[in-house]
PDB file of N, CA and C in Angstrom:
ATOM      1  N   UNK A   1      -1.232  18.696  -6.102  1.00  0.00           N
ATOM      2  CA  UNK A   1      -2.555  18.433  -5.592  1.00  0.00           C
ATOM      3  C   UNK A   1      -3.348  17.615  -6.614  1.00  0.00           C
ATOM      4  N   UNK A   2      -2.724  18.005  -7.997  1.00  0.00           N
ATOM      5  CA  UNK A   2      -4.248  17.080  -9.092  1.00  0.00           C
ATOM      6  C   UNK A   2      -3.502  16.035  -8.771  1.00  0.00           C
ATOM      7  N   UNK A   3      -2.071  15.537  -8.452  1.00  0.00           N
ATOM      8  CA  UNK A   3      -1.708  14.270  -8.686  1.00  0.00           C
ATOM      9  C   UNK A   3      -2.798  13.340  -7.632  1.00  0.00           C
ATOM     10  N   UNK A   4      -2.331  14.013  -6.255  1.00  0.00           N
ATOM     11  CA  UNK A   4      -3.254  13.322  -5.225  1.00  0.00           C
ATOM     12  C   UNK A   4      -4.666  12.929  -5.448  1.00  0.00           C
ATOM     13  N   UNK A   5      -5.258  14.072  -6.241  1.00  0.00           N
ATOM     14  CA  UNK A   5      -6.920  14.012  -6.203  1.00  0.00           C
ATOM     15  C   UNK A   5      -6.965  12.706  -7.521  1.00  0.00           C
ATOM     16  N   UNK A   6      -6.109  12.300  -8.344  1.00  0.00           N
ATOM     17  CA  UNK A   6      -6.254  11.495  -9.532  1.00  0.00           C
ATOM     18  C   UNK A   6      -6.304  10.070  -9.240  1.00  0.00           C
ATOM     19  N   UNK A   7      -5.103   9.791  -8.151  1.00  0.00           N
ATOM     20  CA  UNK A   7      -5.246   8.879  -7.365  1.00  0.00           C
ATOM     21  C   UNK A   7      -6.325   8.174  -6.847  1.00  0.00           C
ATOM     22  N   UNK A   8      -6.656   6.607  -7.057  1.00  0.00           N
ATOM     23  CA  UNK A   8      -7.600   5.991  -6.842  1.00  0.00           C
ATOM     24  C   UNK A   8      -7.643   5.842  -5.197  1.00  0.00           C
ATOM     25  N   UNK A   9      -6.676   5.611  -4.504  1.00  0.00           N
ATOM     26  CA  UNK A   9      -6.588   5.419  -2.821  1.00  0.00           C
ATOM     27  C   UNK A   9      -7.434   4.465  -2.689  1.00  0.00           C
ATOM     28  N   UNK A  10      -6.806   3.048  -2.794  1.00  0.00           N
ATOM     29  CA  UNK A  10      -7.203   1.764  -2.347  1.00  0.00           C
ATOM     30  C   UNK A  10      -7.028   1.601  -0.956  1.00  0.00           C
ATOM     31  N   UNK A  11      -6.227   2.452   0.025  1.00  0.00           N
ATOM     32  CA  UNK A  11      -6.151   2.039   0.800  1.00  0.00           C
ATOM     33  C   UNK A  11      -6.929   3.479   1.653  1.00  0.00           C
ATOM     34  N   UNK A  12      -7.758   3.696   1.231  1.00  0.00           N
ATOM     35  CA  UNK A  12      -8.683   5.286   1.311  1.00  0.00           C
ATOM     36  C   UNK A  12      -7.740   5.777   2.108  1.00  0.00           C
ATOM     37  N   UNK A  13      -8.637   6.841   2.978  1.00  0.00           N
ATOM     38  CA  UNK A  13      -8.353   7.668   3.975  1.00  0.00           C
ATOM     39  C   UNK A  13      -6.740   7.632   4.548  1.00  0.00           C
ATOM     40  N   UNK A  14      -6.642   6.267   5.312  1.00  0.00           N
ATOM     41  CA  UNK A  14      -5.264   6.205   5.654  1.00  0.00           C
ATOM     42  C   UNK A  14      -4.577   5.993   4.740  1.00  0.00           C
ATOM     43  N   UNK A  15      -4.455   5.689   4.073  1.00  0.00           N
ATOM     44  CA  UNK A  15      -2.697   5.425   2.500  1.00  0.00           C
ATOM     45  C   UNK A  15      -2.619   7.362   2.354  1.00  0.00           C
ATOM     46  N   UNK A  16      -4.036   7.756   2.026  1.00  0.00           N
ATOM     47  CA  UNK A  16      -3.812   8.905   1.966  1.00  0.00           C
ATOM     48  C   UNK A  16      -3.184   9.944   3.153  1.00  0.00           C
ATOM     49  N   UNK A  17      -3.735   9.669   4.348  1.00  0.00           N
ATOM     50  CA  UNK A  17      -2.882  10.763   5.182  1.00  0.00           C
ATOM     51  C   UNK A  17      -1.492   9.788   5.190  1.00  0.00           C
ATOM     52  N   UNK A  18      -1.113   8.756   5.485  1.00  0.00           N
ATOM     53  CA  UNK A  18       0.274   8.386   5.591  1.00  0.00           C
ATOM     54  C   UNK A  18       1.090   8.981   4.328  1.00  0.00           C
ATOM     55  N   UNK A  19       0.559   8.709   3.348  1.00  0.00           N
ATOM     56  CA  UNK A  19       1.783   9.504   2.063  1.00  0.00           C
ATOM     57  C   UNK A  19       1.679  11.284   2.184  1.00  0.00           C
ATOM     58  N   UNK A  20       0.867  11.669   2.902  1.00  0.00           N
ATOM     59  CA  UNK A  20       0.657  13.218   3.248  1.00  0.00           C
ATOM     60  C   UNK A  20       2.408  13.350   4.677  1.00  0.00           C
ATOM     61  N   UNK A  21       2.062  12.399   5.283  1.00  0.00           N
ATOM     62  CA  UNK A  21       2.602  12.313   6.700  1.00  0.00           C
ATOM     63  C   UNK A  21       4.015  11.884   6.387  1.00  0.00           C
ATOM     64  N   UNK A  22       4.641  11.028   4.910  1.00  0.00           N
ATOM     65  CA  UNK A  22       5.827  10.665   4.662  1.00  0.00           C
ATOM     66  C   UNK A  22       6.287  11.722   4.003  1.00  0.00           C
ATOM     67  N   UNK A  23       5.618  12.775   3.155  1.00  0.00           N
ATOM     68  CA  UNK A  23       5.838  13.633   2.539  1.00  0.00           C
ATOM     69  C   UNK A  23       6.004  14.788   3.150  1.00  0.00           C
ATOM     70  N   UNK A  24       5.791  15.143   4.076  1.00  0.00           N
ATOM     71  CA  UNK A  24       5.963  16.112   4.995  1.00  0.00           C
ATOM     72  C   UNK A  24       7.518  15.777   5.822  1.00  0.00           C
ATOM     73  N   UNK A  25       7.501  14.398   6.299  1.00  0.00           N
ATOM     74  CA  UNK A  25       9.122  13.885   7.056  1.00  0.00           C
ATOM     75  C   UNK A  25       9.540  14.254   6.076  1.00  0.00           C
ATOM     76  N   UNK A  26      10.028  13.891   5.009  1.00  0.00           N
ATOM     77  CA  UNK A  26      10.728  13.836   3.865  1.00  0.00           C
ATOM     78  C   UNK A  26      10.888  15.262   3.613  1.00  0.00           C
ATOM     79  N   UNK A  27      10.317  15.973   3.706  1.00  0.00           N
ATOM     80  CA  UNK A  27      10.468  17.735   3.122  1.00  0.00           C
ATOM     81  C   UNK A  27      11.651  18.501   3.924  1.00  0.00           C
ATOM     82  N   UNK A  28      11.857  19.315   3.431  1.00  0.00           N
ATOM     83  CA  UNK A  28      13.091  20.283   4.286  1.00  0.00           C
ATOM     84  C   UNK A  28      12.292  21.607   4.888  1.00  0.00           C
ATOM     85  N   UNK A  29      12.815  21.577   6.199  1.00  0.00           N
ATOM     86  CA  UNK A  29      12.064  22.588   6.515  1.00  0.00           C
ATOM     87  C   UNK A  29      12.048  24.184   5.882  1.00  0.00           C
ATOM     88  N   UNK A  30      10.560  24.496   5.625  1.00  0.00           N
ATOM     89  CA  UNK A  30      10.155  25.835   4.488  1.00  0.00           C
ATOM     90  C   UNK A  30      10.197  25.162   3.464  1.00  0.00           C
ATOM     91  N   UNK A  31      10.566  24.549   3.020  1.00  0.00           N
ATOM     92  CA  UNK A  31      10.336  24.192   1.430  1.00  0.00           C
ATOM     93  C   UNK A  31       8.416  23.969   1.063  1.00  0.00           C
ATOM     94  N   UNK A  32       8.693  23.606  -0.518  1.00  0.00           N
ATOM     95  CA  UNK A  32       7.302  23.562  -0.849  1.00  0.00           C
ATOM     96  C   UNK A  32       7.437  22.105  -1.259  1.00  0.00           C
ATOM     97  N   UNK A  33       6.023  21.328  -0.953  1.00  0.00           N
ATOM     98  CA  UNK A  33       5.819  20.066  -1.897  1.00  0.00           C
ATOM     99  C   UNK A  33       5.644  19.809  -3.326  1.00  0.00           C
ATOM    100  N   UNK A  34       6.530  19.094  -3.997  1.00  0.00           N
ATOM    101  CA  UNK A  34       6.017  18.837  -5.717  1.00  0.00           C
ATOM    102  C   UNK A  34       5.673  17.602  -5.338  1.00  0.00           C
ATOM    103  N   UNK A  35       5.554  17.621  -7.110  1.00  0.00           N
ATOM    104  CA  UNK A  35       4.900  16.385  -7.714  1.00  0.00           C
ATOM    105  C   UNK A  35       5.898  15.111  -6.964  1.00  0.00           C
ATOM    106  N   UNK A  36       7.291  15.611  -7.351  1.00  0.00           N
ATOM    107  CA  UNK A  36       8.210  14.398  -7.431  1.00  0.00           C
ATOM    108  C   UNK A  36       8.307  13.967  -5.606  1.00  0.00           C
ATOM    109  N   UNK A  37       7.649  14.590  -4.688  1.00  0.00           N
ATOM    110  CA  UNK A  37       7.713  14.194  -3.741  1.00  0.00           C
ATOM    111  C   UNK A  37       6.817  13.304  -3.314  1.00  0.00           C
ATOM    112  N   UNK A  38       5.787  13.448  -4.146  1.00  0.00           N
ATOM    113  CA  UNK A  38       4.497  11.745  -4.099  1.00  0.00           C
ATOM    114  C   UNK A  38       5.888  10.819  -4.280  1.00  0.00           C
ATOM    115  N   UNK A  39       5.322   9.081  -3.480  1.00  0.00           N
ATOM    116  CA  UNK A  39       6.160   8.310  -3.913  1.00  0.00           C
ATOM    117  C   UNK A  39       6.041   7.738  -5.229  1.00  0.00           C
ATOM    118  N   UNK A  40       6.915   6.824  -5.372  1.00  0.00           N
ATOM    119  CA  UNK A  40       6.687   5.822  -6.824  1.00  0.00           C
ATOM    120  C   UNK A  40       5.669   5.395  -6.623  1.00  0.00           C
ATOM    121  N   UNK A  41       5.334   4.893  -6.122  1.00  0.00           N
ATOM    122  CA  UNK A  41       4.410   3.910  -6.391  1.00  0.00           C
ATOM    123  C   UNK A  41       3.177   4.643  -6.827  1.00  0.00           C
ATOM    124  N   UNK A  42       2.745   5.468  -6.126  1.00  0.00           N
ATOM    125  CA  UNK A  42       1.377   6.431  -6.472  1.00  0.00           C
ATOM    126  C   UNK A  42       1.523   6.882  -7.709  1.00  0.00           C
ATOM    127  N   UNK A  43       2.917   7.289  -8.150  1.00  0.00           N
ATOM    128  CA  UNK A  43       3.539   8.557  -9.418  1.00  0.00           C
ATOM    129  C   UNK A  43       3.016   7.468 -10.625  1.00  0.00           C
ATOM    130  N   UNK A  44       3.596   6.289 -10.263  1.00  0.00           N
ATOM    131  CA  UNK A  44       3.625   4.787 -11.318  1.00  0.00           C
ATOM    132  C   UNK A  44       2.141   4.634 -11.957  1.00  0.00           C
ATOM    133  N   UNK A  45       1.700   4.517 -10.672  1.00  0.00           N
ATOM    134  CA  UNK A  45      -0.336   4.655 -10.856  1.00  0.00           C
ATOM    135  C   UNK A  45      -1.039   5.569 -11.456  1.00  0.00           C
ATOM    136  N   UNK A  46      -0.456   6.808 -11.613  1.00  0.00           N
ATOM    137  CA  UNK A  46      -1.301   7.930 -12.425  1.00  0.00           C
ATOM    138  C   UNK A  46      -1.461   7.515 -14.083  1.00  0.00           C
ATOM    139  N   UNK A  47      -2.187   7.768 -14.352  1.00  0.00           N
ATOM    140  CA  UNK A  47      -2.175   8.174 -16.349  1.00  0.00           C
ATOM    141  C   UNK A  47      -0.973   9.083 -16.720  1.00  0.00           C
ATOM    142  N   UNK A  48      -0.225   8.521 -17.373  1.00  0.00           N
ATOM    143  CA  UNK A  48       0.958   9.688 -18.279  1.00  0.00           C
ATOM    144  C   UNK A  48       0.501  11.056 -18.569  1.00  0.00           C
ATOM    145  N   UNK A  49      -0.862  10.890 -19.414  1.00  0.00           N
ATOM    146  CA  UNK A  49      -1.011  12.447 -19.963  1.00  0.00           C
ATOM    147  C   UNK A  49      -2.591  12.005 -19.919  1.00  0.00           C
ATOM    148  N   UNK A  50      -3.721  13.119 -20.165  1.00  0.00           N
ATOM    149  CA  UNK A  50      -4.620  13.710 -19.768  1.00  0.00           C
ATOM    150  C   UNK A  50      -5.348  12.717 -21.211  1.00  0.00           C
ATOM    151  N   UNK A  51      -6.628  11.998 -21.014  1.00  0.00           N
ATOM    152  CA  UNK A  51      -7.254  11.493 -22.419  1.00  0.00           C
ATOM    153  C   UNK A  51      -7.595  12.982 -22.866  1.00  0.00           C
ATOM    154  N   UNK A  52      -7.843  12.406 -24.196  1.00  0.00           N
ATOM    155  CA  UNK A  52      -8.335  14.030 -25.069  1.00  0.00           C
ATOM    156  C   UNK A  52      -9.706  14.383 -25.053  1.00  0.00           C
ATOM    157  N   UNK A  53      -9.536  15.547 -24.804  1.00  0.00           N
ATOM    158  CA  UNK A  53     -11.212  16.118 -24.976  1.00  0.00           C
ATOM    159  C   UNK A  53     -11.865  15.910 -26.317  1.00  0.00           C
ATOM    160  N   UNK A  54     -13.080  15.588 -25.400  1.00  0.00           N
ATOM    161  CA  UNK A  54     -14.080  15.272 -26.149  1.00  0.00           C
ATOM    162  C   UNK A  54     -14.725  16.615 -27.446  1.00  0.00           C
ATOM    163  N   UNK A  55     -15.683  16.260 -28.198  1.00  0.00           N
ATOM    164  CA  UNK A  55     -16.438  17.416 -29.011  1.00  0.00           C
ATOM    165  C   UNK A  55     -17.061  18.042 -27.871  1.00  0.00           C
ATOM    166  N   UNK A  56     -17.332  17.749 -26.653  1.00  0.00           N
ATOM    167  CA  UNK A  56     -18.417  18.643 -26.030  1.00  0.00           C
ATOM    168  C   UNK A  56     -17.587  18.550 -24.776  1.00  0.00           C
ATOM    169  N   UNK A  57     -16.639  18.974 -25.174  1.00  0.00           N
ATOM    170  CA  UNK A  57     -15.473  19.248 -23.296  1.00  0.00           C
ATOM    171  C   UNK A  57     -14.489  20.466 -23.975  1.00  0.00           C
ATOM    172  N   UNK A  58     -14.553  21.255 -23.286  1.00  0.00           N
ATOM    173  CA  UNK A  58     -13.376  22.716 -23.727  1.00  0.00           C
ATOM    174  C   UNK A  58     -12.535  22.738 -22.323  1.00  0.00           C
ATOM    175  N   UNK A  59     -11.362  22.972 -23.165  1.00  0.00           N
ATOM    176  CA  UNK A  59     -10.077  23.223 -21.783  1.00  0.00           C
ATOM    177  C   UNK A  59      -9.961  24.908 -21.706  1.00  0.00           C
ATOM    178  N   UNK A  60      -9.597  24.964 -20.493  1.00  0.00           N
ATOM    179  CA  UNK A  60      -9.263  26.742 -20.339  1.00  0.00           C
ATOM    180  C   UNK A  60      -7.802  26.763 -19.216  1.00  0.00           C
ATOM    181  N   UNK A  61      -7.142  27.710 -19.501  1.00  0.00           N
ATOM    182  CA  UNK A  61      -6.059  28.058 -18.652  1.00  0.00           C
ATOM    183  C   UNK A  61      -6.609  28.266 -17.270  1.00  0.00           C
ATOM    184  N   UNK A  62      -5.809  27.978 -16.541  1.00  0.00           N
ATOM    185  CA  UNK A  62      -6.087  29.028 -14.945  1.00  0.00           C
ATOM    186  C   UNK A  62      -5.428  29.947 -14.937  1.00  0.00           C
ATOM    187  N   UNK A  63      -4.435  30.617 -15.672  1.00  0.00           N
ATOM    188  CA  UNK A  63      -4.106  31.668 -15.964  1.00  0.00           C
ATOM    189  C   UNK A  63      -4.487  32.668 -16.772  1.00  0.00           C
ATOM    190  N   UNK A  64      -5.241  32.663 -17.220  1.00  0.00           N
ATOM    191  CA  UNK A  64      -6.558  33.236 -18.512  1.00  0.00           C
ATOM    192  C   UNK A  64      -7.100  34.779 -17.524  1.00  0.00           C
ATOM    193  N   UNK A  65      -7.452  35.210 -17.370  1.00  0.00           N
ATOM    194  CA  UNK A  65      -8.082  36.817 -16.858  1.00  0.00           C
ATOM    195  C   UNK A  65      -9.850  35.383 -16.755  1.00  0.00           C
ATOM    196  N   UNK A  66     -10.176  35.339 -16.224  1.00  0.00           N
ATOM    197  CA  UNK A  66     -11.479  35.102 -15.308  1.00  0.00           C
ATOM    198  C   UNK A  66     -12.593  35.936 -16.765  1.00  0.00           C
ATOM    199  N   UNK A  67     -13.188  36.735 -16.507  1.00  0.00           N
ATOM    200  CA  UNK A  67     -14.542  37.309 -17.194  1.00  0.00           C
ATOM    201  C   UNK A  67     -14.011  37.199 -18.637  1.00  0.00           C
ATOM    202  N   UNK A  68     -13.408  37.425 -19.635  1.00  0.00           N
ATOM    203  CA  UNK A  68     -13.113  36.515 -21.151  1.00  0.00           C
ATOM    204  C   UNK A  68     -13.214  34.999 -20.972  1.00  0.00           C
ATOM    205  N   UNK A  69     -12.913  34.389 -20.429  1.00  0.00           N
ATOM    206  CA  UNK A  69     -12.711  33.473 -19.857  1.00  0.00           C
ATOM    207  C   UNK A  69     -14.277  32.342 -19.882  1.00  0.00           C
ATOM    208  N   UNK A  70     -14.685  32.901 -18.413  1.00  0.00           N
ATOM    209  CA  UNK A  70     -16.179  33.133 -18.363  1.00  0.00           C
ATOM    210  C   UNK A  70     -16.907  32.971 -19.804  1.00  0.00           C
ATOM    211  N   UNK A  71     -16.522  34.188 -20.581  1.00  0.00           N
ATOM    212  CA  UNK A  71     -17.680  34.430 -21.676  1.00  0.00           C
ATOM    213  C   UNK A  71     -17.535  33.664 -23.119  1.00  0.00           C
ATOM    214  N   UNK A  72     -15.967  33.381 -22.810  1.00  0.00           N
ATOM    215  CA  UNK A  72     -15.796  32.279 -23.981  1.00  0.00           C
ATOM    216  C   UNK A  72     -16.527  31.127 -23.536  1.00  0.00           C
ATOM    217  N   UNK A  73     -16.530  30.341 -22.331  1.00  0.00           N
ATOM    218  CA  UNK A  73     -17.485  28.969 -21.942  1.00  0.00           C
ATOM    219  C   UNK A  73     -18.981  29.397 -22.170  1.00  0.00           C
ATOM    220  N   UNK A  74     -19.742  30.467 -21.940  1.00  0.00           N
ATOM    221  CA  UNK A  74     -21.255  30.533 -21.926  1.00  0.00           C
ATOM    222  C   UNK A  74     -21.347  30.583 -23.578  1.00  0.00           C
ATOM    223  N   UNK A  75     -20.821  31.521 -24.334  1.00  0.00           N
ATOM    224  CA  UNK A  75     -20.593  31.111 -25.609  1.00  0.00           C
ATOM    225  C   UNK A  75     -20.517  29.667 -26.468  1.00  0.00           C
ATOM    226  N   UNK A  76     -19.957  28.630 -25.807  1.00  0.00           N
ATOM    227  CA  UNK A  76     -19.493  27.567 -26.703  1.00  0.00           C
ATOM    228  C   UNK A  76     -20.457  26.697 -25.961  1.00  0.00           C
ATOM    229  N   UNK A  77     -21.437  26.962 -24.712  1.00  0.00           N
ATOM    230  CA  UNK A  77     -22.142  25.838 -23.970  1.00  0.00           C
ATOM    231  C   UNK A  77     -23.384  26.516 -25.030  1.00  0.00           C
ATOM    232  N   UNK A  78     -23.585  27.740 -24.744  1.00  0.00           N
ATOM    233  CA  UNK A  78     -24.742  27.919 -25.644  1.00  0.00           C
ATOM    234  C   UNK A  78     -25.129  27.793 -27.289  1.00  0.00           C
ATOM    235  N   UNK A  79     -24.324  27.875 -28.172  1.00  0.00           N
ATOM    236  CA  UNK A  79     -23.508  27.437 -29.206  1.00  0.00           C
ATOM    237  C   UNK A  79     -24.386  25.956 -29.184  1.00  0.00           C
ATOM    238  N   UNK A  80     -23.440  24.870 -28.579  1.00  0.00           N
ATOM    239  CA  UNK A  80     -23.370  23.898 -28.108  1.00  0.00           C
ATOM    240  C   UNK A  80     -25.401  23.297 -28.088  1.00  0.00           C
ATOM    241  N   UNK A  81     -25.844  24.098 -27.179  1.00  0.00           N
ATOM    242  CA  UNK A  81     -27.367  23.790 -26.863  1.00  0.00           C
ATOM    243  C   UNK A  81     -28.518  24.420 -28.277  1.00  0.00           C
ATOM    244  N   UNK A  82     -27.765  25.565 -28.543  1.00  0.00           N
ATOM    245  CA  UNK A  82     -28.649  26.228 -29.883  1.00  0.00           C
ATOM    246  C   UNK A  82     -28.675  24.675 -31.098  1.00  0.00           C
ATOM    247  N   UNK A  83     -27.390  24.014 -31.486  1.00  0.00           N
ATOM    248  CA  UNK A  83     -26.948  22.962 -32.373  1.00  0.00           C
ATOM    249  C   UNK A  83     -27.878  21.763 -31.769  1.00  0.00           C
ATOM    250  N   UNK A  84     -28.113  21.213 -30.128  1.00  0.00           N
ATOM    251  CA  UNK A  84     -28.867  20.526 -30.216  1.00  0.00           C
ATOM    252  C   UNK A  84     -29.765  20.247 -30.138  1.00  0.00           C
ATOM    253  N   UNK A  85     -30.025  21.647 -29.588  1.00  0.00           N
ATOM    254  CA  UNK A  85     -32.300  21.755 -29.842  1.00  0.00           C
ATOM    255  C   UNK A  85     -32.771  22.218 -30.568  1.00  0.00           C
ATOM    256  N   UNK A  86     -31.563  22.277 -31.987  1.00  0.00           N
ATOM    257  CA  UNK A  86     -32.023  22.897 -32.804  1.00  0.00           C
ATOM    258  C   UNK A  86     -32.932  24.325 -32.882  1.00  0.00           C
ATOM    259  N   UNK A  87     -32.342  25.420 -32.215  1.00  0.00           N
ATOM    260  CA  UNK A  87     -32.815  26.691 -32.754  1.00  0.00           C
ATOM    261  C   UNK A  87     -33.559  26.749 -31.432  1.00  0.00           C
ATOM    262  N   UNK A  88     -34.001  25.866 -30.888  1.00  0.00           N
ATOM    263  CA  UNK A  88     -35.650  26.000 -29.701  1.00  0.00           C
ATOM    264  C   UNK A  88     -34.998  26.997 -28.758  1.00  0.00           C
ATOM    265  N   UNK A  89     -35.413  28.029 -28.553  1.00  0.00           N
ATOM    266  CA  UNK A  89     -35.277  29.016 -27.498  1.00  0.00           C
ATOM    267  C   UNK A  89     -35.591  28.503 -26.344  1.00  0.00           C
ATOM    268  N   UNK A  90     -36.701  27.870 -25.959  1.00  0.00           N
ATOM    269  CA  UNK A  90     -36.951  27.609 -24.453  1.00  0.00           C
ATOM    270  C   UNK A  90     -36.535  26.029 -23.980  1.00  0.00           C
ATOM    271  N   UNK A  91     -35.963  25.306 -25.084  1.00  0.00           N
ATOM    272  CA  UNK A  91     -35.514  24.236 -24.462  1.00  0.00           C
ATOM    273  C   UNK A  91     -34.099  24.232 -24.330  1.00  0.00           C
ATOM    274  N   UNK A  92     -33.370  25.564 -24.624  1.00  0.00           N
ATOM    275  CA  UNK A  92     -32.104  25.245 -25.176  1.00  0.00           C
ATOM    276  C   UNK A  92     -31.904  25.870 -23.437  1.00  0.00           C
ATOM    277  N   UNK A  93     -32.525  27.029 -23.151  1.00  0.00           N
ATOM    278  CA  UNK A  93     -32.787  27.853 -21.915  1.00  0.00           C
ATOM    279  C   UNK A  93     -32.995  27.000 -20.789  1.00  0.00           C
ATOM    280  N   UNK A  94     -33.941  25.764 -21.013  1.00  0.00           N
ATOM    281  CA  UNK A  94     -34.388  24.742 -20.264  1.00  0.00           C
ATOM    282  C   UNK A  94     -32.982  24.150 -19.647  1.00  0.00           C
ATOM    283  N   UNK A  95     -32.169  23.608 -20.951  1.00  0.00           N
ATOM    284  CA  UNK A  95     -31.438  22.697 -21.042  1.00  0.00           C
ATOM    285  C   UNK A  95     -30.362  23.074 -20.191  1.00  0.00           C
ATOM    286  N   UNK A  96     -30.074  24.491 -20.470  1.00  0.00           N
ATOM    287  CA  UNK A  96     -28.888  25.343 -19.593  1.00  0.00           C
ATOM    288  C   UNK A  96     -29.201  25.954 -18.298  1.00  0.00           C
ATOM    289  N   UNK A  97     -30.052  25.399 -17.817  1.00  0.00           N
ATOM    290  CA  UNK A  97     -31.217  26.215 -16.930  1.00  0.00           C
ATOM    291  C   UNK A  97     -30.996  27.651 -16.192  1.00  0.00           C
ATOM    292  N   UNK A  98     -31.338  28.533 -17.555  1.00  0.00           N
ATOM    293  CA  UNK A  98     -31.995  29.934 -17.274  1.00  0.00           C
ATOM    294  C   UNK A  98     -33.112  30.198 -17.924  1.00  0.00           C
ATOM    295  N   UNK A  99     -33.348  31.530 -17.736  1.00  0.00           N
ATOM    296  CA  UNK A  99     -35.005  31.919 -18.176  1.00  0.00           C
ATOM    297  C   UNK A  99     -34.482  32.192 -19.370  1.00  0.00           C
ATOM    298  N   UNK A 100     -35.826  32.273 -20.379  1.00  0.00           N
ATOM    299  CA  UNK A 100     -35.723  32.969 -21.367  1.00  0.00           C
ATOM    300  C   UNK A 100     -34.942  33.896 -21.982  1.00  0.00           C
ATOM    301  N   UNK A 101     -35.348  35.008 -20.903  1.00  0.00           N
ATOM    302  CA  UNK A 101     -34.730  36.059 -20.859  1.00  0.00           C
ATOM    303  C   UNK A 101     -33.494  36.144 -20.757  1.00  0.00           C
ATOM    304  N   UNK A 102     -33.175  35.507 -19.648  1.00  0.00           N
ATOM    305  CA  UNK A 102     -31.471  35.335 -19.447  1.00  0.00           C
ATOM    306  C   UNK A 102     -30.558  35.165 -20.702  1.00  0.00           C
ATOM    307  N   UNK A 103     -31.061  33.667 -21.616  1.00  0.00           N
ATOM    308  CA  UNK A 103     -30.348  33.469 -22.864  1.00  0.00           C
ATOM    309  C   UNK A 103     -30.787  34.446 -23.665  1.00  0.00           C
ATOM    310  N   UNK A 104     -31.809  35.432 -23.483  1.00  0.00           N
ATOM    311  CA  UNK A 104     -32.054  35.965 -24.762  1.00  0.00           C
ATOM    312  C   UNK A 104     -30.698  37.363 -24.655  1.00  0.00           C
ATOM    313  N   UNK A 105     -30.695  37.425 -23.342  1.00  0.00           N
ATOM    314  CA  UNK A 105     -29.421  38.849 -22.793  1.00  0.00           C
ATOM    315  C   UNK A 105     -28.054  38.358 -22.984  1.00  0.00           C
ATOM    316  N   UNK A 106     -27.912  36.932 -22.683  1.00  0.00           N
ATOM    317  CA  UNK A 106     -26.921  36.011 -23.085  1.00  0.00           C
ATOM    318  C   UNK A 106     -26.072  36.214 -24.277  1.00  0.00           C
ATOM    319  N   UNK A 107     -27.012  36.477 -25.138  1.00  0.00           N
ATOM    320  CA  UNK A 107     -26.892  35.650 -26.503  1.00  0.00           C
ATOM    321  C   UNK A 107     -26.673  37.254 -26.839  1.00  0.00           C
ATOM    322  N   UNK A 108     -27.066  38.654 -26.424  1.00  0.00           N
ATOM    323  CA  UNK A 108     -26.833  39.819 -27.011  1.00  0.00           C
ATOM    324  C   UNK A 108     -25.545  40.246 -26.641  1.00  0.00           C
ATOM    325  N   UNK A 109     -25.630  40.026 -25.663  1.00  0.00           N
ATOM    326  CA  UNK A 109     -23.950  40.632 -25.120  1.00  0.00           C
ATOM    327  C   UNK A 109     -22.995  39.549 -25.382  1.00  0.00           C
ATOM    328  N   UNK A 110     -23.033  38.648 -25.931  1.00  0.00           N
ATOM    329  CA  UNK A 110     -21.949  37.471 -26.507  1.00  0.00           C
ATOM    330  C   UNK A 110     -21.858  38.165 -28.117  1.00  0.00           C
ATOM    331  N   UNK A 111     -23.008  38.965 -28.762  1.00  0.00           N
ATOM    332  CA  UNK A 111     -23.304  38.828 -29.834  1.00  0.00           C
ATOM    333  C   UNK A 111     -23.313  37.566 -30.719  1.00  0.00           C
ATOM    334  N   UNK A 112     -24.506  36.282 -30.217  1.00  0.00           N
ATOM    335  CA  UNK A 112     -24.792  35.427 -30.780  1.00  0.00           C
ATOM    336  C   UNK A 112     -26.190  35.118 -31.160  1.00  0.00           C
TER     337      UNK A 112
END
């Protein structure tokens, strides 16, 4: 599916359902679709590997447990906003848009 969604689709809508519609002929019945069942030509068109994250982009598993998960990102966004408003409580709150309060409960139960 990320291959498809990465895909520019010059030929929009239809290139897209037709390689949906060749990929489906092409399948055995019950089987599942991979990657290698996009054609060449689309496979050719993707980026090899992923550019690198940036200082202000964090990667996470989709296999990770969800709520650690969760609390590691509000952690490193808030982190993140404390460093560039420098310390300001209500712009950093602004910036992330919650109340006050919210980052101030935020920031206790993260212990930050």
């Amino acid at each position: 599916m990320e291959r498809l969604l990465l895909y520019r689709w010059p030929g929009n809508v239809r290139q897209l359902q037709n390689e949906v519609r060749r990929m489906a002929a092409l399948a055995e019945p019950n089987s599942t679709l991979l990657p290698n069942d996009i054609s060449g030509a689309i496979l050719a068109a993707l980026p090899l590997r992923h550019t690198p994250l940036s200082s202000s982009e964090i990667a996470v598993s989709l296999h990770d447990k969800l709520l650690p998960t969760l609390a590691r990102i509000e952690s490193e966004m808030i982190k993140a906003a404390l460093t560039e408003h420098g310390g300001k409580v209500e712009a950093v709150a602004k910036a992330l848009g919650i109340s006050r309060k919210g980052l101030y409960l935020k920031r206790q139960r993260l212990g930050l």
